[in-house]
Protein backbone atom coordinates (compact mmCIF):
# COMPACT_ATOMS: atom_id res chain seq x y z
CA UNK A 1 130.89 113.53 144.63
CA UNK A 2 130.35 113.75 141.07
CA UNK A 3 126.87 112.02 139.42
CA UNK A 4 127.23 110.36 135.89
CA UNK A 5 124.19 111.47 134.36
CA UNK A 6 122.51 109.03 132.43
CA UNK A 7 121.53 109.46 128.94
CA UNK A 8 117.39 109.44 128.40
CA UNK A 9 115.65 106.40 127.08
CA UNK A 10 114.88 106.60 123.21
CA UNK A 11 111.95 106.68 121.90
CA UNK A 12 111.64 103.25 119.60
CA UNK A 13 108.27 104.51 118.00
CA UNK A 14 110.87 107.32 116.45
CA UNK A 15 113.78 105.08 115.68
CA UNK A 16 111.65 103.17 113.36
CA UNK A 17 109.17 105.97 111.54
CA UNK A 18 112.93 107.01 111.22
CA UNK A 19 114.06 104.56 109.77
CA UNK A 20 111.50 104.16 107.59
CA UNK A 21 111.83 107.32 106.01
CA UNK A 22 115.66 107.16 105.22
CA UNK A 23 115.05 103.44 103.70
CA UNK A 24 111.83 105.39 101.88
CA UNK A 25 114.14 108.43 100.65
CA UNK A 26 117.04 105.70 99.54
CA UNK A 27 114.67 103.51 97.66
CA UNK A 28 114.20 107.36 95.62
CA UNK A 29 117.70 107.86 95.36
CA UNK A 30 118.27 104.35 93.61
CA UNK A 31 116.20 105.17 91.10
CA UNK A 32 117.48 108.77 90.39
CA UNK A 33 121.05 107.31 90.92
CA UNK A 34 120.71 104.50 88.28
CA UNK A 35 118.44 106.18 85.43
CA UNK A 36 118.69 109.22 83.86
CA UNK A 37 117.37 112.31 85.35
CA UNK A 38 113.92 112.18 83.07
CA UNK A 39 113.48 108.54 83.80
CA UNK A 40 112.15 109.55 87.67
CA UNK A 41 109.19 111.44 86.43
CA UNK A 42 108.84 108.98 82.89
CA UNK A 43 109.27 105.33 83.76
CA UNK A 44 109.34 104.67 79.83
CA UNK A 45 112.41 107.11 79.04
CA UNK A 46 115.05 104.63 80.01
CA UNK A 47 113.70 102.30 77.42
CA UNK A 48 110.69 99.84 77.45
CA UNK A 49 110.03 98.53 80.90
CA UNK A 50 108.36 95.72 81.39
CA UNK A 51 105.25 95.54 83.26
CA UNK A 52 107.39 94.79 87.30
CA UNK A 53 108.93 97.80 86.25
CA UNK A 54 105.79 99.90 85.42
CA UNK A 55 103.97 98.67 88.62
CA UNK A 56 107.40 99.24 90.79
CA UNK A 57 107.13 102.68 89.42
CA UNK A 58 103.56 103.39 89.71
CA UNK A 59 104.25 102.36 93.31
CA UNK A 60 107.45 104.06 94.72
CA UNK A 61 105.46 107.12 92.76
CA UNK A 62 101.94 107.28 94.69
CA UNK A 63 103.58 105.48 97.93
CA UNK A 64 107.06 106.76 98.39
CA UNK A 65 107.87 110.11 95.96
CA UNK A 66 107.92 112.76 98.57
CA UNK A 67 106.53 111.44 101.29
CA UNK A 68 109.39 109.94 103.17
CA UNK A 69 111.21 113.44 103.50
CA UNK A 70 108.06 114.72 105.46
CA UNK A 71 108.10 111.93 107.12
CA UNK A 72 111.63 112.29 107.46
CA UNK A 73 111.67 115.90 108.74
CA UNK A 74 109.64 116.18 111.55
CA UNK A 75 110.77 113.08 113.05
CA UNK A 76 114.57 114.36 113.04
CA UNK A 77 113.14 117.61 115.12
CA UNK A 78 111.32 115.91 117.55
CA UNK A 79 113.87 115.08 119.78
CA UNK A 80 115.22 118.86 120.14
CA UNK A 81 111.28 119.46 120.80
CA UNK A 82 111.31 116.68 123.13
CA UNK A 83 114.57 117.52 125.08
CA UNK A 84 113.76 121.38 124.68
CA UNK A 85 110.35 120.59 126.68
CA UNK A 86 111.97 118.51 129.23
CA UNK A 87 114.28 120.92 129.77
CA UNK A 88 114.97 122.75 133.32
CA UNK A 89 114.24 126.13 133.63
């Protein structure tokens, strides 16, 4: 007769370095969004932050800028790899 196949478990380690990352990358894009485009590099060319501002700057700068995409990418591929490896021959 005909089998249903079933779909594989996910991985919830994945889901949530995922997840992670796209929160990370829209907690970038808020900023870009909202300010003008020099204000993402120059915390002090949308006007005269206050010091929350400066530290929430100094802080999506060291911890976030950048780093959420590579975190991003590679944990977008690793399913193909995953599925590729599994695969039968």
């Amino acid at each position: 007769m005909n089998e249903v196949d079933q779909a594989p478990p996910r991985i919830a380690t994945l889901d949530i370095v995922r997840g992670i990352a796209v929160m990370g990358i829209l907690a970038m894009n808020i900023v870009a969004f909202a300010m003008p485009f020099q204000a993402y590099m120059n915390p002090v060319a949308f006007g005269s932050p206050g010091t929350a501002d400066l530290l929430s700057w100094v802080f999506s700068f060291i911890f976030i800028d950048g780093k959420m995409r590579g975190l991003f990418s590679p944990s977008c591929s690793a399913p193909a790899f995953c599925s590729s490896s599994n695969a039968p021959s």
